[in-house]
N, C-alpha and C. Protein backbone atom coordinates (compact mmCIF):
# COMPACT_ATOMS: atom_id res chain seq x y z
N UNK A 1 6.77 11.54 7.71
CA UNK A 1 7.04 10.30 8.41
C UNK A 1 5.79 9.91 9.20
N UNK A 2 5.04 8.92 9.34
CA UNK A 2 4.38 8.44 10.01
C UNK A 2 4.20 8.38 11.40
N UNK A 3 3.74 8.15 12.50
CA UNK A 3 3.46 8.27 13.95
C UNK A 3 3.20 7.06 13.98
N UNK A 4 3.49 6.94 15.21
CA UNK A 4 2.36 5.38 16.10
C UNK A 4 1.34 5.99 16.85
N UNK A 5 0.50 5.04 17.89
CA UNK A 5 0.08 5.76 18.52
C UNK A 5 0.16 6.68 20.04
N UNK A 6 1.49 6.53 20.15
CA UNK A 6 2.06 7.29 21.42
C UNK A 6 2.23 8.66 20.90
N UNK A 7 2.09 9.26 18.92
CA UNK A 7 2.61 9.89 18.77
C UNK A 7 4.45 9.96 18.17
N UNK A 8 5.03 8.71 18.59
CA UNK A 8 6.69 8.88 18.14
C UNK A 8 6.81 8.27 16.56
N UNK A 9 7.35 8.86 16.25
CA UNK A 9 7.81 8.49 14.44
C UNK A 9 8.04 7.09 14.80
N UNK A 10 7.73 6.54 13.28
CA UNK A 10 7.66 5.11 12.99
C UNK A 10 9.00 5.00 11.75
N UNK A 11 9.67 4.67 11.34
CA UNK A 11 10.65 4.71 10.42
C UNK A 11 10.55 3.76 9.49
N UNK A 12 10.48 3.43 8.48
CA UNK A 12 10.30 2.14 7.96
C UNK A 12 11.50 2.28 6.63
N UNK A 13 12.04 1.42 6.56
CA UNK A 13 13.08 1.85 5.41
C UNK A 13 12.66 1.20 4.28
N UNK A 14 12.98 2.04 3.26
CA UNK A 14 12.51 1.92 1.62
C UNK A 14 13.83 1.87 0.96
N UNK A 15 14.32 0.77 0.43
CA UNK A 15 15.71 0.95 -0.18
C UNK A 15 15.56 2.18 -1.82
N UNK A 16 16.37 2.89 -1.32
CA UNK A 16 16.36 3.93 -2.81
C UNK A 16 16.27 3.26 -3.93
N UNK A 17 16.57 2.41 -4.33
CA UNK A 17 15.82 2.17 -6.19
C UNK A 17 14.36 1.95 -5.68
N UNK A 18 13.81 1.54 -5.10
CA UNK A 18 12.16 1.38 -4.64
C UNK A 18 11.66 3.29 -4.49
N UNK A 19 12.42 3.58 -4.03
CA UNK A 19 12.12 5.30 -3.87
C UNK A 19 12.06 5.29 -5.26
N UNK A 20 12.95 5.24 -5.88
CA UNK A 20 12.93 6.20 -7.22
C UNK A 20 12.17 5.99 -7.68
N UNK A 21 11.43 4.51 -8.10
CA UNK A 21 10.97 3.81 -8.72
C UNK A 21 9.24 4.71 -8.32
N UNK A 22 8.82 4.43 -7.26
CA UNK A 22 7.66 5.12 -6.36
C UNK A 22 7.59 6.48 -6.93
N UNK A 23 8.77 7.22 -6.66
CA UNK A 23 9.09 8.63 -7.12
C UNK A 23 8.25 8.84 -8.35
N UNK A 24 8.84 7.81 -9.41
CA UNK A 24 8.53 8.09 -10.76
C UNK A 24 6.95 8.02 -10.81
N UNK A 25 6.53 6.84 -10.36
CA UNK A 25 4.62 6.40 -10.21
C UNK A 25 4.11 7.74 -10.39
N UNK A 26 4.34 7.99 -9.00
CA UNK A 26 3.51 9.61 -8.57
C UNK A 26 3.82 10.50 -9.50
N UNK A 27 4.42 10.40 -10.78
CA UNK A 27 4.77 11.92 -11.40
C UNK A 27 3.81 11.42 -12.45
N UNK A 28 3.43 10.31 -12.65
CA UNK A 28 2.88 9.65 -13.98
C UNK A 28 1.36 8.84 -13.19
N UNK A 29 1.20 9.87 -12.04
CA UNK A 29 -0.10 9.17 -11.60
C UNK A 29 -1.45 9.59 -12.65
N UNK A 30 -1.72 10.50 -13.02
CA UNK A 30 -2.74 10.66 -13.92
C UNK A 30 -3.28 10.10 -15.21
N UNK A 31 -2.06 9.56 -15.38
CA UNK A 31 -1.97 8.55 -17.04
C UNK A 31 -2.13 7.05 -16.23
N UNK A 32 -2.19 6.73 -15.22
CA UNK A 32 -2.33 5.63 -14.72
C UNK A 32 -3.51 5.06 -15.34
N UNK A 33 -4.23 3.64 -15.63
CA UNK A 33 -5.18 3.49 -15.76
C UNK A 33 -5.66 2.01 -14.78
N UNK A 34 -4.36 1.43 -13.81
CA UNK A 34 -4.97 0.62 -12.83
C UNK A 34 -3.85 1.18 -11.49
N UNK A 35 -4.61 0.68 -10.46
CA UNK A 35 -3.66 1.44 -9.10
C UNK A 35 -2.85 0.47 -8.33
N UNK A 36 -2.12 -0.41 -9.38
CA UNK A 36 -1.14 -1.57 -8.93
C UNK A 36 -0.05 -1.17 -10.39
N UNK A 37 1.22 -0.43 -9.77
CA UNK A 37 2.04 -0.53 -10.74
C UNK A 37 3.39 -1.49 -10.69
N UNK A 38 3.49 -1.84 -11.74
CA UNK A 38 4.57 -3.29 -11.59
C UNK A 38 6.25 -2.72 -11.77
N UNK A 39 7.08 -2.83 -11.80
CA UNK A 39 8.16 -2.44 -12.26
C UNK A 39 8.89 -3.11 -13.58
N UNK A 40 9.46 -2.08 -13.62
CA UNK A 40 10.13 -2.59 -14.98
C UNK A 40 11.07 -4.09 -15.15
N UNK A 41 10.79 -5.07 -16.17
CA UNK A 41 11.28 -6.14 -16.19
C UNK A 41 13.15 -5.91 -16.24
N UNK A 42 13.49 -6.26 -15.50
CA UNK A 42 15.44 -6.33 -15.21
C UNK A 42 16.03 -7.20 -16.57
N UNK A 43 15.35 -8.10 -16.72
CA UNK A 43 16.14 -9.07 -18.08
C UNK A 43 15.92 -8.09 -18.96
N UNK A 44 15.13 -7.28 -19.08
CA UNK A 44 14.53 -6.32 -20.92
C UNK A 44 15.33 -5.46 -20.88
N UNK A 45 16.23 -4.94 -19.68
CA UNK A 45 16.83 -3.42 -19.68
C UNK A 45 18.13 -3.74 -20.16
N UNK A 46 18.57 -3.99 -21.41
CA UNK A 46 19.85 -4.31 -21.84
C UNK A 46 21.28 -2.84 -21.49
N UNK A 47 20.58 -1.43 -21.75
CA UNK A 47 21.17 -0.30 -21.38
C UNK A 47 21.39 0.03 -19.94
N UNK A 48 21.21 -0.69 -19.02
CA UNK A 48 21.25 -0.57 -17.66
C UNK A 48 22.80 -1.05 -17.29
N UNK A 49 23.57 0.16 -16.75
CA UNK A 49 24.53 -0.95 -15.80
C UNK A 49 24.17 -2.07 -14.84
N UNK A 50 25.09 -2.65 -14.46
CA UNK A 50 25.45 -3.39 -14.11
C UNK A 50 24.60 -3.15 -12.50
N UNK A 51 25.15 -2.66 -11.54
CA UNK A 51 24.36 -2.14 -10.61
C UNK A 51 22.72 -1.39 -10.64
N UNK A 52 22.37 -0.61 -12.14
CA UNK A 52 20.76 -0.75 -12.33
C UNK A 52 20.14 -1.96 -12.35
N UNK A 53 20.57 -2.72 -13.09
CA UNK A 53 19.99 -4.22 -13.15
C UNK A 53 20.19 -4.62 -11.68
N UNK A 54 20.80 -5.20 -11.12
CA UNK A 54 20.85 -5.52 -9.89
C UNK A 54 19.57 -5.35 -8.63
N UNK A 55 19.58 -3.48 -8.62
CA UNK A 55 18.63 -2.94 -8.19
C UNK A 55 17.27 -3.91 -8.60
N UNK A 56 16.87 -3.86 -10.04
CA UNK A 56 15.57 -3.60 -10.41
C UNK A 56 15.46 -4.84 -10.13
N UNK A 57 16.30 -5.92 -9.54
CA UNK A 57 15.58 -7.27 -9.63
C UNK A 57 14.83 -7.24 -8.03
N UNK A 58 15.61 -6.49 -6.97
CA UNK A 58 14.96 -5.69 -5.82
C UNK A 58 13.72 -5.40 -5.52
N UNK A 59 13.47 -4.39 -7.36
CA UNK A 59 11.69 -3.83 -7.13
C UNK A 59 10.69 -4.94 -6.91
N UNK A 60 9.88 -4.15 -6.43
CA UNK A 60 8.29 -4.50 -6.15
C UNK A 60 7.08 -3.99 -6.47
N UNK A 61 6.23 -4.36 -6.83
CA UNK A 61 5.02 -3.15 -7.15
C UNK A 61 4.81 -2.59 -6.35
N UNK A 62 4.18 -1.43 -6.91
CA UNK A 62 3.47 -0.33 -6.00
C UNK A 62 2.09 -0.10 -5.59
N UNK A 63 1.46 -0.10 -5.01
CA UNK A 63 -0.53 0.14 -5.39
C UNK A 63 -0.54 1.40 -4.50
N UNK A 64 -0.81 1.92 -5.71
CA UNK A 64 -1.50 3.48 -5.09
C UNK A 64 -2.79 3.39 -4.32
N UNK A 65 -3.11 4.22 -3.51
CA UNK A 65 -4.35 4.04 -2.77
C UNK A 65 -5.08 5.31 -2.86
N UNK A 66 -5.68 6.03 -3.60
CA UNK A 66 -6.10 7.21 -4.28
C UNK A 66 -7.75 7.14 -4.78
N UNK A 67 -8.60 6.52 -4.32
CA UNK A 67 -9.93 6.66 -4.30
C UNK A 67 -10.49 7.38 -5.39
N UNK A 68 -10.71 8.79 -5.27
CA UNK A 68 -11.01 9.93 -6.02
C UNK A 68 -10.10 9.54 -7.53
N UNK A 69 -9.18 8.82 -7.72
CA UNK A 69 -8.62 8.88 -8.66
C UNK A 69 -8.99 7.77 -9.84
N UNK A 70 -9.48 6.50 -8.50
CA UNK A 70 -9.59 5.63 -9.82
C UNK A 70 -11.13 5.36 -9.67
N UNK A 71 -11.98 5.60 -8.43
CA UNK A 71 -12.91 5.29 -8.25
C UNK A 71 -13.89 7.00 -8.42
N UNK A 72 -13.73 7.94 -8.72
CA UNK A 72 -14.13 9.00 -8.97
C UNK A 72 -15.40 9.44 -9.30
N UNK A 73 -16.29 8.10 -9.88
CA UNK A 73 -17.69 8.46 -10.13
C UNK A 73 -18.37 8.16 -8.20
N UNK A 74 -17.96 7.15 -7.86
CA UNK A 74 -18.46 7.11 -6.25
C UNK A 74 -17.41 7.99 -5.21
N UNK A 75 -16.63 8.45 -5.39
CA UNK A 75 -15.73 9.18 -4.32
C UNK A 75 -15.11 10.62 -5.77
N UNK A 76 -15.76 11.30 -5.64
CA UNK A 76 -15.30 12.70 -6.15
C UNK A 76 -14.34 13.60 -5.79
N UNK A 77 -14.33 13.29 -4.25
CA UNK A 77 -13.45 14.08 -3.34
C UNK A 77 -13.45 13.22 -2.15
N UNK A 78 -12.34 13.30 -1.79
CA UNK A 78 -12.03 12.55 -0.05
C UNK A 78 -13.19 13.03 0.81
N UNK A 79 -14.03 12.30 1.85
CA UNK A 79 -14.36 13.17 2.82
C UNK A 79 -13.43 12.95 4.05
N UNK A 80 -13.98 14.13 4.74
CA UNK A 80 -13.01 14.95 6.20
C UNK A 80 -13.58 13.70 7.15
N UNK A 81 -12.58 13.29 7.75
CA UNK A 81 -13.29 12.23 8.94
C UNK A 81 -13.14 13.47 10.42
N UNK A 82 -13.17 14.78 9.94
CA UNK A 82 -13.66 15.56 11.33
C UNK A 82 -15.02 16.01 10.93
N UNK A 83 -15.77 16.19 10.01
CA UNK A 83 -17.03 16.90 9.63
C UNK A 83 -17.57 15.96 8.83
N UNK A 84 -17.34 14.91 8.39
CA UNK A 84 -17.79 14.21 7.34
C UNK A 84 -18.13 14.69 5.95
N UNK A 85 -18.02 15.79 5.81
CA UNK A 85 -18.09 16.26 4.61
C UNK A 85 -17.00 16.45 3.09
N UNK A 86 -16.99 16.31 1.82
CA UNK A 86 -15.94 16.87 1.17
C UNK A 86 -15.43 17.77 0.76
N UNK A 87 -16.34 19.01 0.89
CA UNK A 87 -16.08 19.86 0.57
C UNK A 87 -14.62 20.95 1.24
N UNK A 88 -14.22 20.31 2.45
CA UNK A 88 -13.38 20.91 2.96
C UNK A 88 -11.76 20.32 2.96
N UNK A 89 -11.70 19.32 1.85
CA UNK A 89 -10.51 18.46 1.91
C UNK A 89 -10.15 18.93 0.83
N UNK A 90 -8.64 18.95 0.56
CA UNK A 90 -7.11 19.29 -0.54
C UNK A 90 -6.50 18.40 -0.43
N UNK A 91 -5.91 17.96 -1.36
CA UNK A 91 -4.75 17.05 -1.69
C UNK A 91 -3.43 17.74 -0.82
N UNK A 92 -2.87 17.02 -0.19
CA UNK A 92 -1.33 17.21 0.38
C UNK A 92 -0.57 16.42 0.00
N UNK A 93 0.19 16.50 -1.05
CA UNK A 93 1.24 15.35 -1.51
C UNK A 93 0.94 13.98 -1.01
N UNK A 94 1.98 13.06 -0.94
CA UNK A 94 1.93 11.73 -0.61
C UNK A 94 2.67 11.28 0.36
N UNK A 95 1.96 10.56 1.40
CA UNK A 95 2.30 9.75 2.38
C UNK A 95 3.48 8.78 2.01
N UNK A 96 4.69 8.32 3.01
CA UNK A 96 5.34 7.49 2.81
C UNK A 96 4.76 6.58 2.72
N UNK A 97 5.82 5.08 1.73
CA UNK A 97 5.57 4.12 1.29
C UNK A 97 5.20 3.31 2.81
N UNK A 98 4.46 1.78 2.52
CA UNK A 98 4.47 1.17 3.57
C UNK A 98 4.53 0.05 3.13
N UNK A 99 5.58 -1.36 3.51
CA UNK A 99 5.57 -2.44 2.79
C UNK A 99 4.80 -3.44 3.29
N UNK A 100 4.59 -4.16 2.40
CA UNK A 100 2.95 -5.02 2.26
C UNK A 100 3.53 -6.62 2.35
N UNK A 101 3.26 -7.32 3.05
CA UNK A 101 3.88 -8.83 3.39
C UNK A 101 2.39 -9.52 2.26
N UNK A 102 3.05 -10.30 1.36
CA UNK A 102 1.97 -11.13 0.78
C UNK A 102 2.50 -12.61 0.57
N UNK A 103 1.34 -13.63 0.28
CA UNK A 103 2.23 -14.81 -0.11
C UNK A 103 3.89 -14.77 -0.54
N UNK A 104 3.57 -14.36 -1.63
CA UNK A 104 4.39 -14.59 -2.90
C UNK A 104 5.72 -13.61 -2.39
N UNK A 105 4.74 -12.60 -2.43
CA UNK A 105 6.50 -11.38 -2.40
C UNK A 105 5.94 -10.43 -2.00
N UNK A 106 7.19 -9.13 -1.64
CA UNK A 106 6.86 -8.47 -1.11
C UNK A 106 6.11 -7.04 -1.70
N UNK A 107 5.10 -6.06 -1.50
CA UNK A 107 4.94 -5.26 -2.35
C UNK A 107 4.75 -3.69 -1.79
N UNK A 108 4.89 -2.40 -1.96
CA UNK A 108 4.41 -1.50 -1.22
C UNK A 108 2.81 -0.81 -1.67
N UNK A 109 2.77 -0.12 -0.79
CA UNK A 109 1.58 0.93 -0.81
C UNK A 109 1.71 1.91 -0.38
N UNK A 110 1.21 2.73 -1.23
CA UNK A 110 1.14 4.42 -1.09
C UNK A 110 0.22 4.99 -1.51
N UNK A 111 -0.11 6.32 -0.28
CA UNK A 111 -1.30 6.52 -0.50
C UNK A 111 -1.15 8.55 -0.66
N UNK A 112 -2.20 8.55 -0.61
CA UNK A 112 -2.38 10.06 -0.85
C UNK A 112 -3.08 11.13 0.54
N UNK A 113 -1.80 12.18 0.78
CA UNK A 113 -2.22 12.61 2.08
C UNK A 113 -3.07 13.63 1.49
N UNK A 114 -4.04 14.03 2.44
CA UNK A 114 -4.94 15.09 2.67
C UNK A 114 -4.86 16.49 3.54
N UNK A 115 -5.53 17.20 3.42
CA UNK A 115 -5.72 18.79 4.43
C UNK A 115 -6.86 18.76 4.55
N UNK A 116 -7.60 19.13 5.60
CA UNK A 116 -8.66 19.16 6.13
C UNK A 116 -8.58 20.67 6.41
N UNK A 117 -9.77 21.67 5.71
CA UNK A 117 -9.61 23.27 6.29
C UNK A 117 -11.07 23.61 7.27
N UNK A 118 -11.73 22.38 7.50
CA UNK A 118 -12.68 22.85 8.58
C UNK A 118 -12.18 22.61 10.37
N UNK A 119 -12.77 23.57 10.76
CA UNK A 119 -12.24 23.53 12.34
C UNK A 119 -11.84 21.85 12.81
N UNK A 120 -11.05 22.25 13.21
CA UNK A 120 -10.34 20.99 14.38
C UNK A 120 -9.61 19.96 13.27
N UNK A 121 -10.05 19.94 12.15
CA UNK A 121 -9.34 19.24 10.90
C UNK A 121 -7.98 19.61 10.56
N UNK A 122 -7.24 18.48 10.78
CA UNK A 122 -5.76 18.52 10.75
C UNK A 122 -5.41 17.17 8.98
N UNK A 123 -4.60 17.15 9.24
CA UNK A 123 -3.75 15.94 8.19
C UNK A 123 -4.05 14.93 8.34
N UNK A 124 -4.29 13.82 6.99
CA UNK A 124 -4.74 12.32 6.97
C UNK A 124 -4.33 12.10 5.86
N UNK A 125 -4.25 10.65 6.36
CA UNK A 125 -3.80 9.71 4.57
C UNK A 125 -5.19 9.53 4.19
N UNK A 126 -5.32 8.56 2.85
CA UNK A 126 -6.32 8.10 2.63
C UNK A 126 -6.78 7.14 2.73
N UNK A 127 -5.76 6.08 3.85
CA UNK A 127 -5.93 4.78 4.33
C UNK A 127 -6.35 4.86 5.69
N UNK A 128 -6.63 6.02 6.14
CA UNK A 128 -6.59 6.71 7.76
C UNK A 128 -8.25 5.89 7.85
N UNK A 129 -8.79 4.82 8.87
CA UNK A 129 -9.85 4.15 9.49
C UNK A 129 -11.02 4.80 9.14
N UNK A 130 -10.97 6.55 10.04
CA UNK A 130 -11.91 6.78 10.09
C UNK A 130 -12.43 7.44 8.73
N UNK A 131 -11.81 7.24 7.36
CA UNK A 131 -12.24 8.07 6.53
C UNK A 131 -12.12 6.57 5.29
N UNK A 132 -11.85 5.22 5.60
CA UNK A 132 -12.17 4.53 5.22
C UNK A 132 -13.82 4.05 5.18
N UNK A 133 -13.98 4.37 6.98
CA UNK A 133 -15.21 4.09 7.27
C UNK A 133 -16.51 4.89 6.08
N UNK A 134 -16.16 6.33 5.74
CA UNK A 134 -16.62 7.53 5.01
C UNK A 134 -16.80 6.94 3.38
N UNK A 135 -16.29 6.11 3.29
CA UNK A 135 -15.85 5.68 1.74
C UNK A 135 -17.32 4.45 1.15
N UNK A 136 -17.57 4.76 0.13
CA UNK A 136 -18.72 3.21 -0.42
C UNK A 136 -18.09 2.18 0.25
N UNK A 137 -18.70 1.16 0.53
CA UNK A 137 -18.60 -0.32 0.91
C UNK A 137 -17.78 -0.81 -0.55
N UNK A 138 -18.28 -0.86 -1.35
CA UNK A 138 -17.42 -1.31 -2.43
C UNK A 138 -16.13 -0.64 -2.83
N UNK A 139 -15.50 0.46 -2.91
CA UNK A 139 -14.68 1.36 -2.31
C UNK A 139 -13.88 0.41 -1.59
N UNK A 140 -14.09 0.52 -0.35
CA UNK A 140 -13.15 0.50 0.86
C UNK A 140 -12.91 -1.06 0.85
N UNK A 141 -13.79 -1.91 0.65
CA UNK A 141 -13.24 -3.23 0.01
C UNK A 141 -11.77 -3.78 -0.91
N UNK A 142 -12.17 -2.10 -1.60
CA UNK A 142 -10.43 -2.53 -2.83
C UNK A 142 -9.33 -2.58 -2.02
N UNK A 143 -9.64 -1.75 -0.40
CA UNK A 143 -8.07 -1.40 -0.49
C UNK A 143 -7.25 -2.85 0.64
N UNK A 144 -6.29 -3.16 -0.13
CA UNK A 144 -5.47 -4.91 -0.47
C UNK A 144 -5.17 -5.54 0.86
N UNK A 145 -5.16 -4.76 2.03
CA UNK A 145 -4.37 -4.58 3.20
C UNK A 145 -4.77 -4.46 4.56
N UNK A 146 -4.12 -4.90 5.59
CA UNK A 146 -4.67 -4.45 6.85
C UNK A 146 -3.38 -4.01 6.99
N UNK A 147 -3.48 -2.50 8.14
CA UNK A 147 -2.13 -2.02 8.82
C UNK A 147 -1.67 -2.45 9.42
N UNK A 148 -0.26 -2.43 9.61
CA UNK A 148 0.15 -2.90 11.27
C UNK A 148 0.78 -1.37 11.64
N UNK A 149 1.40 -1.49 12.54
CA UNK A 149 2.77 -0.56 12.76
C UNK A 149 2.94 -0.19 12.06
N UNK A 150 3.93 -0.61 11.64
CA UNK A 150 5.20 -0.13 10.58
C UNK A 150 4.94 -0.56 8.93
N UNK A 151 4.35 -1.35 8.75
CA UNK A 151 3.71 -2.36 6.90
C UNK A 151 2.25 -2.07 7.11
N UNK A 152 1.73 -3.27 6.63
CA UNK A 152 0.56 -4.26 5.94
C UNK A 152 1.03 -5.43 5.96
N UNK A 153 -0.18 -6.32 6.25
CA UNK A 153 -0.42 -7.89 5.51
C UNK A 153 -1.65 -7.57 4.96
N UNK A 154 -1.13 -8.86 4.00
CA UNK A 154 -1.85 -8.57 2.29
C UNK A 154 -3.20 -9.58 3.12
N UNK A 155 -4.56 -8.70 2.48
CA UNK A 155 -5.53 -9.23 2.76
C UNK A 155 -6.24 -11.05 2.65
N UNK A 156 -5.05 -11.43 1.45
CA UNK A 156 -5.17 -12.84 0.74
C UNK A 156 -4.15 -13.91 2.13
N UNK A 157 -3.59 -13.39 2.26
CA UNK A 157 -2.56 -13.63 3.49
C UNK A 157 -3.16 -13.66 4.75
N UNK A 158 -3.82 -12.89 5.30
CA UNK A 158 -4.66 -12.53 6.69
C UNK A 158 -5.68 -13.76 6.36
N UNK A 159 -6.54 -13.73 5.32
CA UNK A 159 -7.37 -15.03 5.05
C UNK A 159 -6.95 -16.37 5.60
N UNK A 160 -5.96 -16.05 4.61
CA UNK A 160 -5.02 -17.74 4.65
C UNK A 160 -4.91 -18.19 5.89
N UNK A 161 -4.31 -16.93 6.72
CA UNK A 161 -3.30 -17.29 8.25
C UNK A 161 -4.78 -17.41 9.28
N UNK A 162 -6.46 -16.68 9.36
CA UNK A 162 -6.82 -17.24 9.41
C UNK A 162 -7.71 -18.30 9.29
N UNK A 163 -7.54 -18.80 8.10
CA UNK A 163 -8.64 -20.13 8.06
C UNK A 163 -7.91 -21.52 8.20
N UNK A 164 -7.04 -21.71 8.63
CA UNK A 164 -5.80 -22.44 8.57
C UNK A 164 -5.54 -22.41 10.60
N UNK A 165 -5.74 -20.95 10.87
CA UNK A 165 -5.09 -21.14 12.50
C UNK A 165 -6.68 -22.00 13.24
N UNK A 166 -7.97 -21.28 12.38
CA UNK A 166 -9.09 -22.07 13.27
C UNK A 166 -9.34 -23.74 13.02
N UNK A 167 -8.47 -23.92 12.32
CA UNK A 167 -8.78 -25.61 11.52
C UNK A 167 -7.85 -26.33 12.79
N UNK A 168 -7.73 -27.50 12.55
CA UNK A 168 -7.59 -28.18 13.06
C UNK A 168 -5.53 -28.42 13.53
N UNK A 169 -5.09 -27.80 12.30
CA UNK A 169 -3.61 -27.59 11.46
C UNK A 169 -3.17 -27.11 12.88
N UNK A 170 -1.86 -27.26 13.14
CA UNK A 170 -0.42 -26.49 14.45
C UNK A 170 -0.05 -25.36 13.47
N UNK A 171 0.25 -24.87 14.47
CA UNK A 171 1.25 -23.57 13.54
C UNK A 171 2.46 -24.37 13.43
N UNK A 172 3.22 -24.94 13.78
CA UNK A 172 4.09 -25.78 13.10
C UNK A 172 4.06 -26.09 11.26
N UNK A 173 2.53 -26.81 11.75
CA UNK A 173 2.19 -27.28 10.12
C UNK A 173 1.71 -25.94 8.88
N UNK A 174 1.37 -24.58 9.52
CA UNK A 174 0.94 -23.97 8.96
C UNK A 174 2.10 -22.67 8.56
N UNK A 175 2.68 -22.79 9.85
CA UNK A 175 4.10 -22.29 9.37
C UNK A 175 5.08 -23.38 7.75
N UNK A 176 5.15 -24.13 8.11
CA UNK A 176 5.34 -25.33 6.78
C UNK A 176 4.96 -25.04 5.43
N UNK A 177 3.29 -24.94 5.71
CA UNK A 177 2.43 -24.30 4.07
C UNK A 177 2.75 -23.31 3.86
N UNK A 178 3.26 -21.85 4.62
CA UNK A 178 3.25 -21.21 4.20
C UNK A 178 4.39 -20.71 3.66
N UNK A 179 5.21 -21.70 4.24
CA UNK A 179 7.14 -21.55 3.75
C UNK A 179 7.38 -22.39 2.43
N UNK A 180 6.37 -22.85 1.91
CA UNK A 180 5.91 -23.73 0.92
C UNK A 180 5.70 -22.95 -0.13
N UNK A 181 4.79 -22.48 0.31
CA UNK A 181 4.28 -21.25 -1.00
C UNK A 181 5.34 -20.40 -1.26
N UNK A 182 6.13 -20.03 -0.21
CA UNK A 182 6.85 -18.57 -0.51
C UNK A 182 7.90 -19.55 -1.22
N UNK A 183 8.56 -20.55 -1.09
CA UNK A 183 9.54 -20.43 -1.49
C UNK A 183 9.43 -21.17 -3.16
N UNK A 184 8.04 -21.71 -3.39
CA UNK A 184 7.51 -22.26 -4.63
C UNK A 184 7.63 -21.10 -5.43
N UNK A 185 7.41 -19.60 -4.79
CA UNK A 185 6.91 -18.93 -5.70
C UNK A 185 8.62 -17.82 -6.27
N UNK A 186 9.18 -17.87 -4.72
CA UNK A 186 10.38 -17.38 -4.66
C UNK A 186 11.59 -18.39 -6.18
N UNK A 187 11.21 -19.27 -6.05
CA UNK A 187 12.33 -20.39 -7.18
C UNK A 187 11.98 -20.57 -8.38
N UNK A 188 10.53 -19.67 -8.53
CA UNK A 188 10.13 -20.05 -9.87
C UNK A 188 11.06 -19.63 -10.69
């Protein structure tokens, strides 16, 4: 479970077909060949009850956040944001999901936790600041998102909200465009 920064758990709820769905990613992460996975289309699943279908119209993609995995010729291994080095980092399973606010819809991200075995080196994701900072410039560019709390807003979104708040536009009016888009994209 995640922390804030007082230290107290952060909770964020993931409705279980999104778990499972996530579940499955990570077992089939190595055969991956891009780090945005989509879910399965709900109209194609003719063998699905009644309540599977339902679910899957629910899902959302996933984007793994795994560096070493897809970017591997520039990041070989995580480095430690206590030593800066890689040689002292292990894979620790995977960090909970975190959901991602974008125009259109909603999507998660998940990333890949770490172990750090040099002194004072404790546990990190791979979205953790200071080991973003550690990463190529081109690297740390891919990843889609800024944190908040508890989610992300989608980097295309943060743009939008601000080049739109410094213009001339009310949030009235910009609240408007943006209930515009979602719901253009929501009725398609």
């Amino acid at each position: 479970m995640a922390t804030g920064a007082a230290g107290l758990p952060i909770e964020v709820h993931c409705p279980p077909a999104i778990l499972s769905f996530i579940e499955s990613v990570k077992k089939e992460i190595d055969s991956l060949k891009n780090f945005i996975v989509y879910p399965p289309n709900p109209t194609r699943n003719l063998s699905a009850s009644l309540e599977e279908v339902r679910d899957m119209f629910y899902m959302a993609p996933v984007v793994i956040w795994a560096p070493e995995l897809f970017f591997s010729a520039a990041v070989p291994r995580m480095p430690c944001p206590t030593c800066k080095s890689n040689s002292c980092v292990v894979s620790n399973g995977w960090g909970d999901p975190r959901p991602v606010v974008d125009f259109r819809q909603l999507y998660w991200i998940v990333a890949k936790r770490y172990k750090s075995r040099c002194p004072g080196g404790g546990t990190f994701i791979g979205y953790d600041p200071d080991v973003m900072a550690l990463l190529p410039e081109f690297v740390s560019l891919q990843f889609p998102c800024q944190l908040t709390r508890k989610g992300a807003i989608d980097n295309g979104l943060l743009w939008r909200l601000n080049n739109e708040a410094t213009s001339t536009q009310s949030f009235s009016g910009l609240s408007a465009s943006l209930d515009e888009v979602y719901k253009s994209a929501y009725y398609r």
